[in-house]
Protein backbone atom coordinates (compact mmCIF):
# COMPACT_ATOMS: atom_id res chain seq x y z
CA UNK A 1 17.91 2.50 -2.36
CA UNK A 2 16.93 6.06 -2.36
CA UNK A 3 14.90 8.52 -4.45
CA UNK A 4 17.32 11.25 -5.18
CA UNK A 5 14.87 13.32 -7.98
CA UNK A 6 11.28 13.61 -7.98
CA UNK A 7 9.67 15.68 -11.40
CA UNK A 8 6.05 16.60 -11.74
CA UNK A 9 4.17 17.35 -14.38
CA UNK A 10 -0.04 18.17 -13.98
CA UNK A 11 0.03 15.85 -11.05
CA UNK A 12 -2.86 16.85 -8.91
CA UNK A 13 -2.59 20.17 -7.99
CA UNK A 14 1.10 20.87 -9.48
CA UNK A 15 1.73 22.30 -12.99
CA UNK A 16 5.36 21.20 -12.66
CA UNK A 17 7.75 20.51 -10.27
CA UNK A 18 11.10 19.68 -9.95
CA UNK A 19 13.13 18.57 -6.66
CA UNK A 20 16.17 17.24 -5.36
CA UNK A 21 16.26 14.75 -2.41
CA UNK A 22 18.84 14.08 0.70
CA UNK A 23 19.17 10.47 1.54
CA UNK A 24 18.16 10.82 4.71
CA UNK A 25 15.41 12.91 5.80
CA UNK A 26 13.12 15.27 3.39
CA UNK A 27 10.60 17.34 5.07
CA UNK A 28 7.40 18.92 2.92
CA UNK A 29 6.59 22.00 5.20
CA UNK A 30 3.03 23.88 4.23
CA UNK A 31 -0.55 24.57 5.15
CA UNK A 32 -3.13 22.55 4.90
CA UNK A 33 -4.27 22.03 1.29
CA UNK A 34 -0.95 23.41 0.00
CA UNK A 35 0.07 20.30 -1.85
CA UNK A 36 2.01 18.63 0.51
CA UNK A 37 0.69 14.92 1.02
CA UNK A 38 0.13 15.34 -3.39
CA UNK A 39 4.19 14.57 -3.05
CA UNK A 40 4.35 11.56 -1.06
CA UNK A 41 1.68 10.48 -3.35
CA UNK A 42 3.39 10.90 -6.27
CA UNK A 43 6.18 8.76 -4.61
CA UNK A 44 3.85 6.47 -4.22
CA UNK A 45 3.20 6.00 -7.27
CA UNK A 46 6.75 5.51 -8.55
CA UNK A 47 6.78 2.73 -5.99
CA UNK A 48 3.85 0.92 -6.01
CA UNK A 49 2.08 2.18 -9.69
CA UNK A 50 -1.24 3.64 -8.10
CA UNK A 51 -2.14 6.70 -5.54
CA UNK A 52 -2.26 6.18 -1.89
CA UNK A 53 -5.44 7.82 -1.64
CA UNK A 54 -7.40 7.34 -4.60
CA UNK A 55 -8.38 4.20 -7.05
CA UNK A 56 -8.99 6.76 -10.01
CA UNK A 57 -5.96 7.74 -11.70
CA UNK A 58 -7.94 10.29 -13.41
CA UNK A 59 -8.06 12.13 -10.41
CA UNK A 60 -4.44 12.73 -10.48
CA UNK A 61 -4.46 14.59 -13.58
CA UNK A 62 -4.51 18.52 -12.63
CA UNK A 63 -8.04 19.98 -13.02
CA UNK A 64 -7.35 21.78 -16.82
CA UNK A 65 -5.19 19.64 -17.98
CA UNK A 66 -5.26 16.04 -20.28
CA UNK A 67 -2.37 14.24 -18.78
CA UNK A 68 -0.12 13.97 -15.55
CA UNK A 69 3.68 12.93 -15.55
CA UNK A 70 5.49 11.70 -12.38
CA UNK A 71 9.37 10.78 -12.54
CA UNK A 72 11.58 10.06 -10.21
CA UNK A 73 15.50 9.03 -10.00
CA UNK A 74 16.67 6.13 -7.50
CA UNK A 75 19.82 4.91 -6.71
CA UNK A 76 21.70 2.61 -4.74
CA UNK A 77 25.31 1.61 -3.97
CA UNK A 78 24.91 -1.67 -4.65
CA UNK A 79 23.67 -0.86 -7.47
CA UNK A 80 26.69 1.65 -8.29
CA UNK A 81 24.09 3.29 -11.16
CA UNK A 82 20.54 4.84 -11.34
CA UNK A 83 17.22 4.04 -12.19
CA UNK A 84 14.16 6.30 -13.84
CA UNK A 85 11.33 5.43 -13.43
CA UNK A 86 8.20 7.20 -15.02
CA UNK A 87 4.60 7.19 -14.78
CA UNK A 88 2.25 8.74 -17.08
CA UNK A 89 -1.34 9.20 -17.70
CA UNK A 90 -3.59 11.01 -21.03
CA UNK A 91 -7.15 11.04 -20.63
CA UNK A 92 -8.87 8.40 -22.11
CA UNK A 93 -5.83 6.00 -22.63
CA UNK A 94 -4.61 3.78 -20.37
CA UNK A 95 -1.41 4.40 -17.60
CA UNK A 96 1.70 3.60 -18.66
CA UNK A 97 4.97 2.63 -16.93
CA UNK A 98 8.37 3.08 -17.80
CA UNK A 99 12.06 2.07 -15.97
CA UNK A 100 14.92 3.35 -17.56
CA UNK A 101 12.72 4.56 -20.92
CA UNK A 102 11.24 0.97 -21.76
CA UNK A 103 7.77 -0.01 -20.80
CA UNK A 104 6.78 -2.77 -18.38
CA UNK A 105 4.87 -5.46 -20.12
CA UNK A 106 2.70 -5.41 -17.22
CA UNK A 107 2.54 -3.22 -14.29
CA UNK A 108 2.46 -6.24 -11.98
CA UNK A 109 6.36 -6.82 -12.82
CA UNK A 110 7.42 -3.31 -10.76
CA UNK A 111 5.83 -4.10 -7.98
CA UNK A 112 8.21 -4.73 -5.15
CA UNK A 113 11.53 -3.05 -6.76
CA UNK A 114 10.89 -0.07 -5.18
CA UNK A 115 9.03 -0.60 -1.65
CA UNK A 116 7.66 2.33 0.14
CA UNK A 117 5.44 2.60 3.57
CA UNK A 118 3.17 5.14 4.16
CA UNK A 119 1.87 5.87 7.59
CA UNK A 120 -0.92 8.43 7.54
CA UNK A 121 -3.80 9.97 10.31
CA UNK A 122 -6.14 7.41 7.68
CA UNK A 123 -4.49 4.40 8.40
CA UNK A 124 -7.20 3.63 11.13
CA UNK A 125 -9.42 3.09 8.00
CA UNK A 126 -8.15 -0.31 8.08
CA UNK A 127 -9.54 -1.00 11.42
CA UNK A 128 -12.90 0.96 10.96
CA UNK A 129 -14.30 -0.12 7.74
CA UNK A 130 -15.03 -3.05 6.09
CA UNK A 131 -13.06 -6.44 4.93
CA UNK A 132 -12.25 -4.94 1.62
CA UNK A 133 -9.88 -2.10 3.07
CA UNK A 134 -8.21 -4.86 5.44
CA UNK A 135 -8.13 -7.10 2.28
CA UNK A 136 -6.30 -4.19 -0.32
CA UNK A 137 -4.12 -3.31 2.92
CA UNK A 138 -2.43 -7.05 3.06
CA UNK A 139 -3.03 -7.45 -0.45
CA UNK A 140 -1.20 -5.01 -1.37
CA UNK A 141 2.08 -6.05 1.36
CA UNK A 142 2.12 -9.62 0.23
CA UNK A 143 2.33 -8.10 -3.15
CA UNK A 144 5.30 -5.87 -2.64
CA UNK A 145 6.92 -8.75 -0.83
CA UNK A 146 5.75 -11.71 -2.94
CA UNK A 147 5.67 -12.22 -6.82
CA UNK A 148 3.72 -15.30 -6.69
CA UNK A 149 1.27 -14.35 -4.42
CA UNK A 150 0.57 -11.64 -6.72
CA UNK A 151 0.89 -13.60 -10.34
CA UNK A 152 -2.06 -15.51 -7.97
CA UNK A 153 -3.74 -12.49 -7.23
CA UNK A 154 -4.28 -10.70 -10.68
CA UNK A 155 -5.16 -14.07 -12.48
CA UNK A 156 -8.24 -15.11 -9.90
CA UNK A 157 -9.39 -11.22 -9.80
CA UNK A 158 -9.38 -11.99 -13.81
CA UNK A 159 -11.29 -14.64 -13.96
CA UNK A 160 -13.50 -13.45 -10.85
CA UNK A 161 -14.40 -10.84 -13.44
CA UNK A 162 -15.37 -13.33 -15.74
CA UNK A 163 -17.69 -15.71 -13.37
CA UNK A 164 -19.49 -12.13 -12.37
CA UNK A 165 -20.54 -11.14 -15.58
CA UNK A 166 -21.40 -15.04 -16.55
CA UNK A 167 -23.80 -14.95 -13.64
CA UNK A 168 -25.12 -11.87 -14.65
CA UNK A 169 -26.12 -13.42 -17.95
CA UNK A 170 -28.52 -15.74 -15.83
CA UNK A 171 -31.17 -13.25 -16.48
CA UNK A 172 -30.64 -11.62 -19.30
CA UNK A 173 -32.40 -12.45 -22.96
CA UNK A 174 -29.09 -14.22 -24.11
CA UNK A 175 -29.51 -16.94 -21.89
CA UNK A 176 -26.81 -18.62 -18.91
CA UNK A 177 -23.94 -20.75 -20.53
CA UNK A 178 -23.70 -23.07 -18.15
CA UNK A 179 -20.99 -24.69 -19.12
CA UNK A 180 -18.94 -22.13 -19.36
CA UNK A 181 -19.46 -21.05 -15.43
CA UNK A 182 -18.05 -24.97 -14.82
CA UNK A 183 -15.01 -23.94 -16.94
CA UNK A 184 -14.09 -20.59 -15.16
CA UNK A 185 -14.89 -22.30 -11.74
CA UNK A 186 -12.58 -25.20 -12.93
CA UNK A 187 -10.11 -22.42 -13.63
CA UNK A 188 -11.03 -20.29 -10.52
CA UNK A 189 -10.81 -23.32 -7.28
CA UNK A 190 -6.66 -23.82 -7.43
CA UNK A 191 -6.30 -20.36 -7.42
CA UNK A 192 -8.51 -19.66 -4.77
CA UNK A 193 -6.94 -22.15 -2.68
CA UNK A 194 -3.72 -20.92 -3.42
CA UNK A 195 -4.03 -17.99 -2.21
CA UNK A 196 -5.62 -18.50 0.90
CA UNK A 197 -2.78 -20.97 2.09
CA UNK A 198 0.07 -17.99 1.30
CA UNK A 199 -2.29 -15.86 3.27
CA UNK A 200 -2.11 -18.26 5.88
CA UNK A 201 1.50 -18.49 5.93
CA UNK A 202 1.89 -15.22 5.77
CA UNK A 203 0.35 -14.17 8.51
CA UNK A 204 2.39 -16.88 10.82
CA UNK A 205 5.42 -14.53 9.66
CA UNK A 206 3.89 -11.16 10.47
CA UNK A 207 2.05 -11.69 13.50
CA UNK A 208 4.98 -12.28 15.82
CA UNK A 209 6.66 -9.08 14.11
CA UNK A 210 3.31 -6.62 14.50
CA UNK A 211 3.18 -8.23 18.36
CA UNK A 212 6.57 -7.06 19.14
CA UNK A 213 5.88 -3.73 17.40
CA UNK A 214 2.52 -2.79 19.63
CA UNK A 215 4.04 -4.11 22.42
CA UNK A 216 6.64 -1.41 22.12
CA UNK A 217 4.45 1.29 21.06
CA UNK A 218 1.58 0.09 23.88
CA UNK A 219 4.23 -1.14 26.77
CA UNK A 220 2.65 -4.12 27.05
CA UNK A 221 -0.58 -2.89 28.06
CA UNK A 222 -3.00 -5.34 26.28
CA UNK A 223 -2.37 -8.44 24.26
CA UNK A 224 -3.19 -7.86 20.66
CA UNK A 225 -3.09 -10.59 17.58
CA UNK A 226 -4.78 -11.01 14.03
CA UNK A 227 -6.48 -13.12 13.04
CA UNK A 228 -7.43 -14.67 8.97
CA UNK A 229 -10.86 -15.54 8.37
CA UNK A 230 -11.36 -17.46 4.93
CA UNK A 231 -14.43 -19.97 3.83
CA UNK A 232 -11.84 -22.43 2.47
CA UNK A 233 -9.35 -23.60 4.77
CA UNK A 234 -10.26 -27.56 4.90
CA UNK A 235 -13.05 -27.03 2.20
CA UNK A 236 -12.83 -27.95 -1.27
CA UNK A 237 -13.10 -24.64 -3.20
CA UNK A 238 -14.50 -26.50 -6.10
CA UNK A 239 -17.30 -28.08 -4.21
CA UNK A 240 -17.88 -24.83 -2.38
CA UNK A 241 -18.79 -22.94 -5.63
CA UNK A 242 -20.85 -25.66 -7.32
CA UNK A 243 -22.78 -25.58 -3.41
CA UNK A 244 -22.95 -21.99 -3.96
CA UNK A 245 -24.06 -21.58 -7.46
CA UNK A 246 -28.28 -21.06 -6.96
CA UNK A 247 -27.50 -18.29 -4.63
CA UNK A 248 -25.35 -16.92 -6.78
CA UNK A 249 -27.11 -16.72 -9.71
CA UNK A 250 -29.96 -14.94 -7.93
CA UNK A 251 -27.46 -12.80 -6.21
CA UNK A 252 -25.38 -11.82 -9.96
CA UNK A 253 -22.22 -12.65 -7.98
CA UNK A 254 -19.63 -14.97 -6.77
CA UNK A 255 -20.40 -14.88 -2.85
CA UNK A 256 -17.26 -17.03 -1.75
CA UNK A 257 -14.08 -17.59 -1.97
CA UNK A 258 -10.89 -15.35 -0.83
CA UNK A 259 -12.06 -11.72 -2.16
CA UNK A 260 -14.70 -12.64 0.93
CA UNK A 261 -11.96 -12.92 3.01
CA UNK A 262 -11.66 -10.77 6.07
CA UNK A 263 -8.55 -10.19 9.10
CA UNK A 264 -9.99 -9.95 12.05
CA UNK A 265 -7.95 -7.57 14.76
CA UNK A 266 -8.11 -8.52 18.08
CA UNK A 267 -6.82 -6.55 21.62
CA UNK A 268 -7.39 -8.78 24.46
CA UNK A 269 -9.45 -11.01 22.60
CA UNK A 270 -11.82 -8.39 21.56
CA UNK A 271 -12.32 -6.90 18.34
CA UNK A 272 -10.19 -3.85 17.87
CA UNK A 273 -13.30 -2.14 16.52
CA UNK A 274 -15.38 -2.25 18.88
CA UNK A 275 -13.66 -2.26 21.98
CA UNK A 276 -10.52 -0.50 21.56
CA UNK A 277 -9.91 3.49 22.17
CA UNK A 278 -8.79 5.68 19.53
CA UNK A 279 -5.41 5.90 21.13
CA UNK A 280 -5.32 2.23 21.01
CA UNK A 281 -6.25 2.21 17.36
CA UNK A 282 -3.56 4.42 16.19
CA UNK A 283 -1.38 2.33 18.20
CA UNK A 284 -2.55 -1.05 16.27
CA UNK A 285 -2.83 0.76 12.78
CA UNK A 286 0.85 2.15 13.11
CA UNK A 287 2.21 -1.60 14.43
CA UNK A 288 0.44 -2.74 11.33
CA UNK A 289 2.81 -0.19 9.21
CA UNK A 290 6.12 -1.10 11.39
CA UNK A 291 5.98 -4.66 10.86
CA UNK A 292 5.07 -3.78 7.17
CA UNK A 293 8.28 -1.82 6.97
CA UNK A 294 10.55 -4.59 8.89
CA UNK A 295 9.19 -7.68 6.65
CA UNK A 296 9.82 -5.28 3.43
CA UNK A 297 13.54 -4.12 4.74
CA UNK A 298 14.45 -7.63 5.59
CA UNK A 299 13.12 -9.71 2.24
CA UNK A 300 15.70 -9.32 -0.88
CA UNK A 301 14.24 -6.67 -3.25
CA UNK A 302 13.36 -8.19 -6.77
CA UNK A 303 15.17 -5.14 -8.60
CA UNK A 304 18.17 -6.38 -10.50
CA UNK A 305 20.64 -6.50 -7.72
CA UNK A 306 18.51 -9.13 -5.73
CA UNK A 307 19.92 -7.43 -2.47
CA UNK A 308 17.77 -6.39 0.73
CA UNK A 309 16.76 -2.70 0.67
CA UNK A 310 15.03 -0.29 3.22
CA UNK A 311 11.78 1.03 1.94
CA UNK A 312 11.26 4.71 1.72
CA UNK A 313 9.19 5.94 4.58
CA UNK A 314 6.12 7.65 3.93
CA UNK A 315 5.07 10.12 6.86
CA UNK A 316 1.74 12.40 6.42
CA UNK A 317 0.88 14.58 9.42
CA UNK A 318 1.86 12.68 11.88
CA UNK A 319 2.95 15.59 14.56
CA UNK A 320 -0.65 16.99 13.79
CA UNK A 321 -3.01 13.42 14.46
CA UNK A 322 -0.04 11.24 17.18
CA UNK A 323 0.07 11.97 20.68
CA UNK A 324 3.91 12.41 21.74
CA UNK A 325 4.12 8.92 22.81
CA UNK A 326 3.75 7.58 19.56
CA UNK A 327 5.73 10.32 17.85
CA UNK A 328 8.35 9.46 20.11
CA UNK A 329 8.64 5.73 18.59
CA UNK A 330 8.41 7.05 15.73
CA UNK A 331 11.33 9.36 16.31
CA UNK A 332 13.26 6.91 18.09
CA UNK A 333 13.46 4.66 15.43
CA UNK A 334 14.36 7.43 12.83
CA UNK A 335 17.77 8.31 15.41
CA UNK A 336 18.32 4.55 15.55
CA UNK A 337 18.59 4.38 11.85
CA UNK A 338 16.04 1.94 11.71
CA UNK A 339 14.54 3.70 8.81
CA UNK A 340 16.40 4.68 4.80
CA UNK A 341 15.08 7.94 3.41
CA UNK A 342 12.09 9.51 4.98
CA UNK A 343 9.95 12.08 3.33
CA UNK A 344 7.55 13.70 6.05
CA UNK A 345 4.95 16.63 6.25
CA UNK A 346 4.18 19.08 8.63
CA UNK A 347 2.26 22.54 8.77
CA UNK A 348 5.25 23.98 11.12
CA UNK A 349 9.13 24.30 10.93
CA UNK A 350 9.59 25.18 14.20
CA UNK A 351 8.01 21.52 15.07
CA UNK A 352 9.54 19.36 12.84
CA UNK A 353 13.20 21.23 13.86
CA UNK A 354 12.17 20.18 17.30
CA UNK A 355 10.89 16.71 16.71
CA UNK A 356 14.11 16.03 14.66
CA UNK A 357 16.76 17.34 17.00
CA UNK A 358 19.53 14.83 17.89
CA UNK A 359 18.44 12.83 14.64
CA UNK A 360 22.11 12.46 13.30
CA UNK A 361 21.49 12.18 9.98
CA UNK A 362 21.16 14.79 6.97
CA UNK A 363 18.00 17.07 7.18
CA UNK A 364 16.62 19.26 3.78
CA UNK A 365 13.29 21.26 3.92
CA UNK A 366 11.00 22.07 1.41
CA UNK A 367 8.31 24.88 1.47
CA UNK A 368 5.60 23.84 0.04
CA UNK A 369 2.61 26.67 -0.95
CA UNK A 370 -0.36 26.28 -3.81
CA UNK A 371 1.37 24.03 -5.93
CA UNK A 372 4.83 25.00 -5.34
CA UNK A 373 8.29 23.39 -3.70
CA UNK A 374 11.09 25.81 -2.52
CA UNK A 375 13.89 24.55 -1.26
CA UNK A 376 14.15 26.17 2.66
């Protein structure tokens, strides 16, 4: 599967664009603040519905303008046709979502058609701040790789929406409905539960796969695993919330179950985050994203063909933040064909030509300046 056409319309800081793409390697070349990472943003959102580096769509809409457009082209030989698939946004209404013309009854149904992996100098985030960012991260893999898990996902965020305003009622001049709280939590506990067992079977699969990974990229340095750390493994989610409720009430929110959920990163059986280096960190964060992009290669896509395909490769920066060492993985696995299409960024030609010589596989540049793409 590959993205051969990419059009823009008042996406972030572009008025319009239009480009072509080679099905191997597509290079964004431009200074800082030029517009380059805007573009594999924009692919991002054809894959996965939502910006890399935002959770406002708003934001995406150029500064002057009322709406943003992104549309791109795939294609794929098993396939033997292409696919449009468009993403729009007016101020004020909500985003809409369109393969081939005709909406998606929900968004939830394109995710996974169309994988992508970004690796970016912020991916570190995930190790640095707080559950929630290591949550979204494998939230949003299992999603890509898993209908089910996310049919799971989006119904217990729903009705976690619902218990948090109900408890929020507790002290307001309308009164608590009790038994409506026992309904929703009724509702809530098989959910729950069912999500943290595919969370804990999914992490069986990935953790030999991000070992191997940072063993490669580290040499075998230090020993590194994961670890998921849930309230409800051997507990009765039911009985957990009904344990739970006083606090909650005085607290206005729902203070367990999986959205507390946290994956703890361990090097030597220390936490990542407090004992590792920076190098070490990158080297853990980009594993993270390898094993990410072997899982999502190797599971059958759920586009119409049902067939396995490689993920388009995301690559921001990467010969400004890595050390060589980690470039040259990188690198490596990019002349190994490891990797489908890539689309990477760089502030200098004359590096990326040298990073990519002896890559035997087709090359196009882009020049990329205030808001515009030239082909080089």
């Amino acid at each position: 599967m590959t993205l051969d056409q990419l059009h823009l319309l008042f996406f972030k800081n572009y008025d319009e664009a239009n480009l072509s793409f080679s099905p191997g390697i597509n290079c964004f070349i431009g200074d800082n603040g030029s517009g380059k990472t805007n573009l594999l943003d924009a692919i991002h959102y054809l894959a996965l519905t939502k910006s890399a580096f935002t959770t406002l769509d708003a934001q995406s809409i150029k500064q002057g303008a009322d709406f943003f457009v992104v549309k791109g082209k795939f294609s794929s030989p098993l396939l033997d046709r292409s696919e449009t698939i468009q993403v729009s946004l007016r101020t004020g209404q909500k985003k809409t979502l369109t393969h081939d013309k005709q909406p998606y009854e929900r968004l939830a149904d394109h995710i996974g058609r169309y994988p992508a992996v970004l690796i970016s100098p912020y991916d570190t985030d995930i190790i640095r701040q707080g559950s929630e960012e290591r949550r979204r991260y494998f939230d949003s893999l299992q999603s890509q790789l898993d209908p089910e898990f996310l049919n799971l996902l989006i119904q217990y965020n729903g009705l976690l929406r619902q218990r948090n305003a109900t408890l929020k009622q507790g002290t307001s001049s309308h009164g608590f409905d009790a038994l409506y709280l026992q309904a929703l939590d009724d509702q809530l506990a098989p959910l729950g539960e069912g999500l943290s067992i595919l969370r804990t079977s999914f992490l069986t699969e990935f953790l030999p796969v991000f070992q191997r990974h940072y063993q490669q990229l580290a040499e075998g340095r230090e020993q590194v695993s994961l670890e998921y750390k849930s309230q409800l493994p051997g507990q009765n989610f039911r009985h957990l919330l009904l344990a739970n409720e006083r606090r909650d009430l005085a607290l206005q929110r729902s203070t367990v179950g999986p959205h507390r959920d946290d994956f703890v990163f361990l090097m030597d059986k220390l936490p990542v985050k407090s004992y590792a280096s920076q190098g070490q960190q990158k080297s853990f964060a980009i594993a993270l994203k390898l094993a990410q992009f072997e899982l999502l290669a190797a599971r059958p896509a759920t586009a119409p063909a049902g067939s396995a395909s490689k993920p388009l490769l995301l690559l921001d920066d990467i010969f400004d933040r890595l050390d060589e060492k980690r470039i040259a993985r990188l690198l490596q696995l990019v002349a190994d064909q490891t990797f489908g299409q890539v689309f990477l960024t760089d502030t200098s030609l004359e590096r990326t030509d040298q990073a990519l010589i002896g890559v035997a596989t087709a090359i196009q540049r882009f020049r990329v300046q205030a808001g515009t793409v030239v082909l080089i």
